[in-house]
N, C-alpha and C. Protein backbone atom coordinates (compact mmCIF):
# COMPACT_ATOMS: atom_id res chain seq x y z
N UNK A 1 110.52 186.02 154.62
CA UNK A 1 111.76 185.46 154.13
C UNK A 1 112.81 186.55 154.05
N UNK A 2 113.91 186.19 154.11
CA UNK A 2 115.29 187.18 154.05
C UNK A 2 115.36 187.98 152.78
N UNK A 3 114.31 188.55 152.60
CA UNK A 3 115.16 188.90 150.97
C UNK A 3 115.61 187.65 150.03
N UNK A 4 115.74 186.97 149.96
CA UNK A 4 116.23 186.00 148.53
C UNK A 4 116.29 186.71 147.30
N UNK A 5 117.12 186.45 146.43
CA UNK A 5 116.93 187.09 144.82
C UNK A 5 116.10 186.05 144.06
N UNK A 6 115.79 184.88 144.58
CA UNK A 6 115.15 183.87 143.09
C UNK A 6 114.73 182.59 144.61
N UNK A 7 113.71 182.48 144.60
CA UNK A 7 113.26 181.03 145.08
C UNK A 7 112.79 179.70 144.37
N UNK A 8 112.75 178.75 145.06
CA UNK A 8 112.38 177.36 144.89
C UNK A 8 111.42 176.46 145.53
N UNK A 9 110.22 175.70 145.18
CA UNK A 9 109.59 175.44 146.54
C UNK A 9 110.21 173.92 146.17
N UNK A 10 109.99 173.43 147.69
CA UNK A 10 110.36 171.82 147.54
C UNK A 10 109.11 171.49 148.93
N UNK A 11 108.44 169.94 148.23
CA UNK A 11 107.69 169.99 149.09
C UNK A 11 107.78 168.57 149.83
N UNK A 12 107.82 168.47 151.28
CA UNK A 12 108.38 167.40 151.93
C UNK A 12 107.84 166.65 151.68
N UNK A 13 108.66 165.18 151.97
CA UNK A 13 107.96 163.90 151.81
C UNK A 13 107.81 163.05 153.24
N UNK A 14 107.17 161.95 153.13
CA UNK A 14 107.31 161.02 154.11
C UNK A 14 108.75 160.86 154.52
N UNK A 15 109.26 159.89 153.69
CA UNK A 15 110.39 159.48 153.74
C UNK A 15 111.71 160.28 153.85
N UNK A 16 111.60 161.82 154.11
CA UNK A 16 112.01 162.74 154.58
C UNK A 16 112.49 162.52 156.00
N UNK A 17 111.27 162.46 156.75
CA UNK A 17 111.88 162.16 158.25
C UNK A 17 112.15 160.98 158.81
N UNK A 18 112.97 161.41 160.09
CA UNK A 18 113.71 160.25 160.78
C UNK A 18 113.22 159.64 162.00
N UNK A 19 113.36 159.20 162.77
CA UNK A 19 112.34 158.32 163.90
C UNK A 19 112.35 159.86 164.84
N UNK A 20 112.71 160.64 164.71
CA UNK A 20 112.75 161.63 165.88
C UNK A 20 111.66 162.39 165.14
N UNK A 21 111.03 162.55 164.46
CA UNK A 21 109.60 163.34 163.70
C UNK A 21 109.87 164.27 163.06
N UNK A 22 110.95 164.54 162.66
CA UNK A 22 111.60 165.69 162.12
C UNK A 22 112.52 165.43 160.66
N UNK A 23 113.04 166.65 159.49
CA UNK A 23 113.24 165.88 158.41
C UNK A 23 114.62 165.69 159.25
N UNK A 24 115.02 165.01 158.45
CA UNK A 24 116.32 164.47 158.56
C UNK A 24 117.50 165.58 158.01
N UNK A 25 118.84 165.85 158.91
CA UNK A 25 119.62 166.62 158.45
C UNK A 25 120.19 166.14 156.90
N UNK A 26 120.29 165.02 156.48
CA UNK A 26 120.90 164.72 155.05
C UNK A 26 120.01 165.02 154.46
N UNK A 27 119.11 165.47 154.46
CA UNK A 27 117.61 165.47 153.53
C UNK A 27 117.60 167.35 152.66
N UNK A 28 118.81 167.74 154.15
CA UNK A 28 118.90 169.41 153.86
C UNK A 28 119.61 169.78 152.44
N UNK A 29 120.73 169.20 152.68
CA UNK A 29 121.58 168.93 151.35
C UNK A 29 121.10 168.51 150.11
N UNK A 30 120.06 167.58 150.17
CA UNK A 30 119.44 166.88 148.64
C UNK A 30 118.14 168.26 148.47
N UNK A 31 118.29 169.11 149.81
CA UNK A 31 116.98 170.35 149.09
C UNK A 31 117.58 171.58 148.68
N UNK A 32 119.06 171.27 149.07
CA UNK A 32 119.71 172.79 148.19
C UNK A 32 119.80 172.41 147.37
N UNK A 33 120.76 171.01 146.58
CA UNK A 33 120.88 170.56 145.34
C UNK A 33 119.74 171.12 144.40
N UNK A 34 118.31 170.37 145.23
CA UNK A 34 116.94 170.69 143.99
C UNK A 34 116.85 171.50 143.73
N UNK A 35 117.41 172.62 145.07
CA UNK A 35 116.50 174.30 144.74
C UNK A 35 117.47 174.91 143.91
N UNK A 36 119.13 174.63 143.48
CA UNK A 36 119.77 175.40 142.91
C UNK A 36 119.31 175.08 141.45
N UNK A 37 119.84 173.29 141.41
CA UNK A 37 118.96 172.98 139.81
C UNK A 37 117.79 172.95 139.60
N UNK A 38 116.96 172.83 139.99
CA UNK A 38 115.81 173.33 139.66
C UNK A 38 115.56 174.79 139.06
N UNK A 39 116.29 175.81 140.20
CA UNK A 39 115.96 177.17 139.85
C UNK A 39 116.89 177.37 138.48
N UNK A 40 117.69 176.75 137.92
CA UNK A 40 118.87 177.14 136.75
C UNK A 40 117.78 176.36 135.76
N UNK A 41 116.91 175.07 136.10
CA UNK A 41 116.04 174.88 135.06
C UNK A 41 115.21 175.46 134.48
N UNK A 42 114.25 175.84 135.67
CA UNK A 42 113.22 176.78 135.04
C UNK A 42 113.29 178.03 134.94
N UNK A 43 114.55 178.57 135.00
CA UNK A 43 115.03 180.04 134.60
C UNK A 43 115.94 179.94 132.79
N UNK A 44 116.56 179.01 133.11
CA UNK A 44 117.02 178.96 131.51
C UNK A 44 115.96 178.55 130.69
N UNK A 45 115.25 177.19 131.15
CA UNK A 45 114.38 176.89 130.22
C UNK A 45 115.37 175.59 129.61
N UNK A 46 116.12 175.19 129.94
CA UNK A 46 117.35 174.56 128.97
C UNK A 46 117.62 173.19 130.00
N UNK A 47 117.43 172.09 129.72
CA UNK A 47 118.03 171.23 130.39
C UNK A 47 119.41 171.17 130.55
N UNK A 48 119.72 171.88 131.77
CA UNK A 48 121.22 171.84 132.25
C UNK A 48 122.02 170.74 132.50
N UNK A 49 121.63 169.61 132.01
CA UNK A 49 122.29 168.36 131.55
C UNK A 49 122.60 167.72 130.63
N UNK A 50 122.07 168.91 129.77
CA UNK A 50 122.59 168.69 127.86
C UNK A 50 123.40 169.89 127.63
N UNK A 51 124.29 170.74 128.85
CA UNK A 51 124.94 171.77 128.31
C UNK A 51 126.19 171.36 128.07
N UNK A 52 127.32 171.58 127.62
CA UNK A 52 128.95 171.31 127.16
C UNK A 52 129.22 171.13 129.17
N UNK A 53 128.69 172.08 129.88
CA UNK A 53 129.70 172.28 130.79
C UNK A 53 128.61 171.83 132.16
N UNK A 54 128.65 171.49 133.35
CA UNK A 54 127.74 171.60 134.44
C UNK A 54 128.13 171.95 135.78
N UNK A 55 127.79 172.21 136.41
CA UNK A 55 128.70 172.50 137.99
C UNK A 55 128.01 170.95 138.75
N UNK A 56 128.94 171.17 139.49
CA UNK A 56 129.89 169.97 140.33
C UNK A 56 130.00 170.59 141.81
N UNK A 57 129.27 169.61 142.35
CA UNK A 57 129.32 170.50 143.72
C UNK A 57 130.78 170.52 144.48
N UNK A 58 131.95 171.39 144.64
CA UNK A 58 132.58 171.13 145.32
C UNK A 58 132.85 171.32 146.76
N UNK A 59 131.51 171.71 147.74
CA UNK A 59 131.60 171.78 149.06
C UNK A 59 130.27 172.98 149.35
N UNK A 60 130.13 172.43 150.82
CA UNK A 60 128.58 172.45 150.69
C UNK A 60 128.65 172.34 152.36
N UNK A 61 127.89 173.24 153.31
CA UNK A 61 128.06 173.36 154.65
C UNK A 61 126.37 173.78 154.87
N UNK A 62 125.95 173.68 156.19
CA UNK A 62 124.74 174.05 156.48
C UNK A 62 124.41 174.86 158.01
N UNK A 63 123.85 175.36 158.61
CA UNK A 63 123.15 175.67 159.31
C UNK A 63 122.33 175.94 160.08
N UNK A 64 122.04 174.54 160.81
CA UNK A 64 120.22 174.25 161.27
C UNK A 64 120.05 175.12 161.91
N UNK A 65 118.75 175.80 162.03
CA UNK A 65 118.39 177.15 163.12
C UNK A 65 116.71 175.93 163.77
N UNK A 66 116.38 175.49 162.52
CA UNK A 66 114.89 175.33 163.38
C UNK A 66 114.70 173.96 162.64
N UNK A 67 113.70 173.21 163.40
CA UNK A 67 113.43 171.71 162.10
C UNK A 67 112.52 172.04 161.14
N UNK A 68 112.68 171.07 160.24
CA UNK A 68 110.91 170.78 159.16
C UNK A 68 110.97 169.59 159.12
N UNK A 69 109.33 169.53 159.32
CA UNK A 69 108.43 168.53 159.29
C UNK A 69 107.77 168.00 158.06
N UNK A 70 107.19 166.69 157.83
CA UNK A 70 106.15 166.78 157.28
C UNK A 70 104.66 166.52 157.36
N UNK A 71 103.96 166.96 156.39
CA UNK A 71 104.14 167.59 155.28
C UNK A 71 104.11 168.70 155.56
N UNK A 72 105.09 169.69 154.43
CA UNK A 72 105.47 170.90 153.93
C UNK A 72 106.05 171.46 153.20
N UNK A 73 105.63 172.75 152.26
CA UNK A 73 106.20 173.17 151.23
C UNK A 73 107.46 174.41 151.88
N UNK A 74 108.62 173.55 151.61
CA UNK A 74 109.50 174.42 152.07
C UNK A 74 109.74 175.53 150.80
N UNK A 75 110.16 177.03 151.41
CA UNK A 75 110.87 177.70 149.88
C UNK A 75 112.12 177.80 150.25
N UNK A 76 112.93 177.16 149.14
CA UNK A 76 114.35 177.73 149.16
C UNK A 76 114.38 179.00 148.91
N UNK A 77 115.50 180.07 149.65
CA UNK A 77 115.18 181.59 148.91
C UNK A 77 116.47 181.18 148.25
N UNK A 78 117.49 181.81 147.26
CA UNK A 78 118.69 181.81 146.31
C UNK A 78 119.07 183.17 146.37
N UNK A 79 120.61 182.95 146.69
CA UNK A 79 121.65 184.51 146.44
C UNK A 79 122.71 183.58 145.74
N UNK A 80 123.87 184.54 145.18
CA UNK A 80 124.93 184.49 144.90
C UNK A 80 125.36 185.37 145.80
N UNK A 81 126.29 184.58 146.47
CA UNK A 81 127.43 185.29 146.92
C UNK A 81 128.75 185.81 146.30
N UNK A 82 128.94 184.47 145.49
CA UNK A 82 130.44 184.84 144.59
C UNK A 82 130.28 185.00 143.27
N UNK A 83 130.84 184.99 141.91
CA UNK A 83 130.26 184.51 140.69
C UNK A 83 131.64 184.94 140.23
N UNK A 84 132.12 183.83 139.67
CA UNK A 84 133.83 184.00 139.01
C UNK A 84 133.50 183.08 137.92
N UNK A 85 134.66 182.84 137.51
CA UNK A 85 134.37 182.75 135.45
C UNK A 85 134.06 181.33 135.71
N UNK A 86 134.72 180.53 136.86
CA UNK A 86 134.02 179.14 136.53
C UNK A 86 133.35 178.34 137.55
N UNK A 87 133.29 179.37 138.70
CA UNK A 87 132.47 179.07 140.17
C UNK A 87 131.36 179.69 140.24
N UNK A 88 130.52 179.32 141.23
CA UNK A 88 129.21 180.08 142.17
C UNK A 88 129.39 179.44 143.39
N UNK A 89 129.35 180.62 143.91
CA UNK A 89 129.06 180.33 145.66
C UNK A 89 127.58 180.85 146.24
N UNK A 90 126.33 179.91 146.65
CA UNK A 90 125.04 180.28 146.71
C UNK A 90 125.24 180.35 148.13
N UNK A 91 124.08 181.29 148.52
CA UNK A 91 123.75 181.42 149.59
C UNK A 91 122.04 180.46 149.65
N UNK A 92 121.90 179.37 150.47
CA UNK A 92 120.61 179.18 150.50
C UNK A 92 120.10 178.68 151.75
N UNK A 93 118.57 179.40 151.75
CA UNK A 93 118.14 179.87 153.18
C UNK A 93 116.93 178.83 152.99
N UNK A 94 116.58 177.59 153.84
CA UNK A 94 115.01 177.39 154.03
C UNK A 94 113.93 177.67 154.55
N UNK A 95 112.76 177.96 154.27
CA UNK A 95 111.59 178.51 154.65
C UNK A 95 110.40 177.59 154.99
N UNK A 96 109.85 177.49 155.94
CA UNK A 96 108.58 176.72 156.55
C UNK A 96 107.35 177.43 155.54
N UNK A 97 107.13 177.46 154.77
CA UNK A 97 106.35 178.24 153.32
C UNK A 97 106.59 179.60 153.64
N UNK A 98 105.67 180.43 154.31
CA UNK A 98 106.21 182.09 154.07
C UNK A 98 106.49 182.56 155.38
N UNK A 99 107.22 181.80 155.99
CA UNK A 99 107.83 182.51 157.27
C UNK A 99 109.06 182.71 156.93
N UNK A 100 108.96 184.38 157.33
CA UNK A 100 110.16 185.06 156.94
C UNK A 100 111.79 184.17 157.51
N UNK A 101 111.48 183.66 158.79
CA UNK A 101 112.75 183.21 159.65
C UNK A 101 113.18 181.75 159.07
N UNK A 102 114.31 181.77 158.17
CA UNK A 102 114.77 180.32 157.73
C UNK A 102 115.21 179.48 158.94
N UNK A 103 114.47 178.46 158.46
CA UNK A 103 114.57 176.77 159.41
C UNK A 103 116.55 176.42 159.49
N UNK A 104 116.95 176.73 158.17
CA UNK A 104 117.78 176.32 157.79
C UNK A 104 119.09 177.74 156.70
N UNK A 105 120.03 177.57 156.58
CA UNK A 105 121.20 178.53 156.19
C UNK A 105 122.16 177.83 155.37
N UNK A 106 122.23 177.49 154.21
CA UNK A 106 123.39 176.85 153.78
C UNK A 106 124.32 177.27 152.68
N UNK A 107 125.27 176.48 152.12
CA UNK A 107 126.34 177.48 151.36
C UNK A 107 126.79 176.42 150.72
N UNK A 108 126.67 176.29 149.66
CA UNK A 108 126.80 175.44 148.25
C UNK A 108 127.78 176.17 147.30
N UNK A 109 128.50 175.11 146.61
CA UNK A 109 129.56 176.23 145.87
C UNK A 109 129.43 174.91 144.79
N UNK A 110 129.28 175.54 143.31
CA UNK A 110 129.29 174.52 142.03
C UNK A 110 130.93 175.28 141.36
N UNK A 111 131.55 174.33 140.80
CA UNK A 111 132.59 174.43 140.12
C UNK A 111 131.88 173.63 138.50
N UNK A 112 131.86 174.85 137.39
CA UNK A 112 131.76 174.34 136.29
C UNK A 112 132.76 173.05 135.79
N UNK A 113 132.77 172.34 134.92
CA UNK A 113 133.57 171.32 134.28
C UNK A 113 133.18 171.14 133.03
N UNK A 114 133.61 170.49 132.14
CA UNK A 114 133.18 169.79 130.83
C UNK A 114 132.51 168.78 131.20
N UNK A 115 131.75 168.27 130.32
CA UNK A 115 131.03 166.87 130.32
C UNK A 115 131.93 165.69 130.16
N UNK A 116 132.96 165.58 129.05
CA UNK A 116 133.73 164.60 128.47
C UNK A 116 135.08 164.15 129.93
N UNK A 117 135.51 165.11 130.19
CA UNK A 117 137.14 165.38 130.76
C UNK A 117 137.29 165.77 132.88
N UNK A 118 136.10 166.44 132.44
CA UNK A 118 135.83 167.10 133.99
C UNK A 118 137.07 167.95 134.31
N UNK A 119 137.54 168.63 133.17
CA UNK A 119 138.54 170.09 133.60
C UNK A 119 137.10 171.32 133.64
N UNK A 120 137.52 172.05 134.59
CA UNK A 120 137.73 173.03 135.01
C UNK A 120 137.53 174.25 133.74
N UNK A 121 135.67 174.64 133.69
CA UNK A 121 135.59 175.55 132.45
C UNK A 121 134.83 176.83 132.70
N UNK A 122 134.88 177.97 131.93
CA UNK A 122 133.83 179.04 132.54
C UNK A 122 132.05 178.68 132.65
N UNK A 123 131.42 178.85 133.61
CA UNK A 123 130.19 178.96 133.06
C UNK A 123 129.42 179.34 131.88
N UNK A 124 128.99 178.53 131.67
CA UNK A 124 128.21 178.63 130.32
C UNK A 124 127.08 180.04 130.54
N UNK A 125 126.55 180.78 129.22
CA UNK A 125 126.66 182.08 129.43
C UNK A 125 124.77 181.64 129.53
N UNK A 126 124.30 180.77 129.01
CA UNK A 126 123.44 180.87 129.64
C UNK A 126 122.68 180.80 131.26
N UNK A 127 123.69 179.68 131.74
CA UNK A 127 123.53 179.42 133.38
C UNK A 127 123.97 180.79 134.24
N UNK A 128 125.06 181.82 133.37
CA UNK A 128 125.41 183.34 134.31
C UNK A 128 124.47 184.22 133.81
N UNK A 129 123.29 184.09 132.86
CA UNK A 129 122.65 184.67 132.85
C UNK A 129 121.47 185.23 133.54
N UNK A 130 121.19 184.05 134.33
CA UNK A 130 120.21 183.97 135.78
C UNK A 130 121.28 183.45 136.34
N UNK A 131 122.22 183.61 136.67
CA UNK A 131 122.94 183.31 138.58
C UNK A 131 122.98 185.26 138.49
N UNK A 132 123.50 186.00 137.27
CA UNK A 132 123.45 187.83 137.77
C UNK A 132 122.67 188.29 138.51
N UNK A 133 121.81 188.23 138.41
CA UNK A 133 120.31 188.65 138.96
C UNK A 133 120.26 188.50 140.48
N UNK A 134 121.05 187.11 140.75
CA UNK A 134 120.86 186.69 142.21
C UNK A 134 122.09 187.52 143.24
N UNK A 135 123.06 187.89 142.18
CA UNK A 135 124.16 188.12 143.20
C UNK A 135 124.09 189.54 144.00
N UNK A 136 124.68 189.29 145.19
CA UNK A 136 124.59 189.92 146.08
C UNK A 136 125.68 190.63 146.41
């Protein structure tokens, strides 16, 4: 794997792939989502859906290099690229389990908000407490 600072495994499903035997490109997107929240779950420890504030995906691009199939435990690897008072910009790479060469390359960016209003707030200090670690 590329170096990653923090991984995620996600493990394929049936209903993953598409008549061509392969997962499906929309399927890529619902595995960065998991691997970012997921990894902010079990690093805080804190259900990041009872915090004041949450990120909001505001744009999100990908990279196919290779397919996945199933079944398989893909690993997301996790970087930060950016980290500003109320953004993250991730870098996330997919992995066929421990082959170093990602299937996949993508770039997810969360914009914090309030729960009530949806303005525009800093990250909560527990969620920048594990995105530090990752940045690059």
């Amino acid at each position: 794997m590329s170096s990653p600072h923090g991984t995620f495994t996600i493990t394929t499903r049936w209903e993953d792939e598409d008549v061509y035997g392969h997962v499906n490109n929309v399927k890529y997107y619902s595995y960065f989502d998991t691997a970012v929240n997921g990894y902010l779950i079990r690093e805080t420890g804190t259900d990041i859906r009872r915090l004041p504030a949450y990120g909001i995906v505001a744009e999100s691009s990908c990279r196919f290099l290779r397919e996945l199939k199933f079944p398989l435990d893909v690993v997301a690897g996790l970087k930060v690229t950016k980290l500003g008072s109320s953004s993250v910009v991730y870098e996330i790479s997919l992995h066929q389990g421990d082959d170093p060469e990602p299937a996949a390359i993508g770039r997810f960016v969360h914009v914090y908000v309030t729960g009530e209003d949806r303005k525009v707030t800093p990250i909560p200090d527990v969620i920048r407490t594990v995105l530090e670690p990752l940045t690059v």
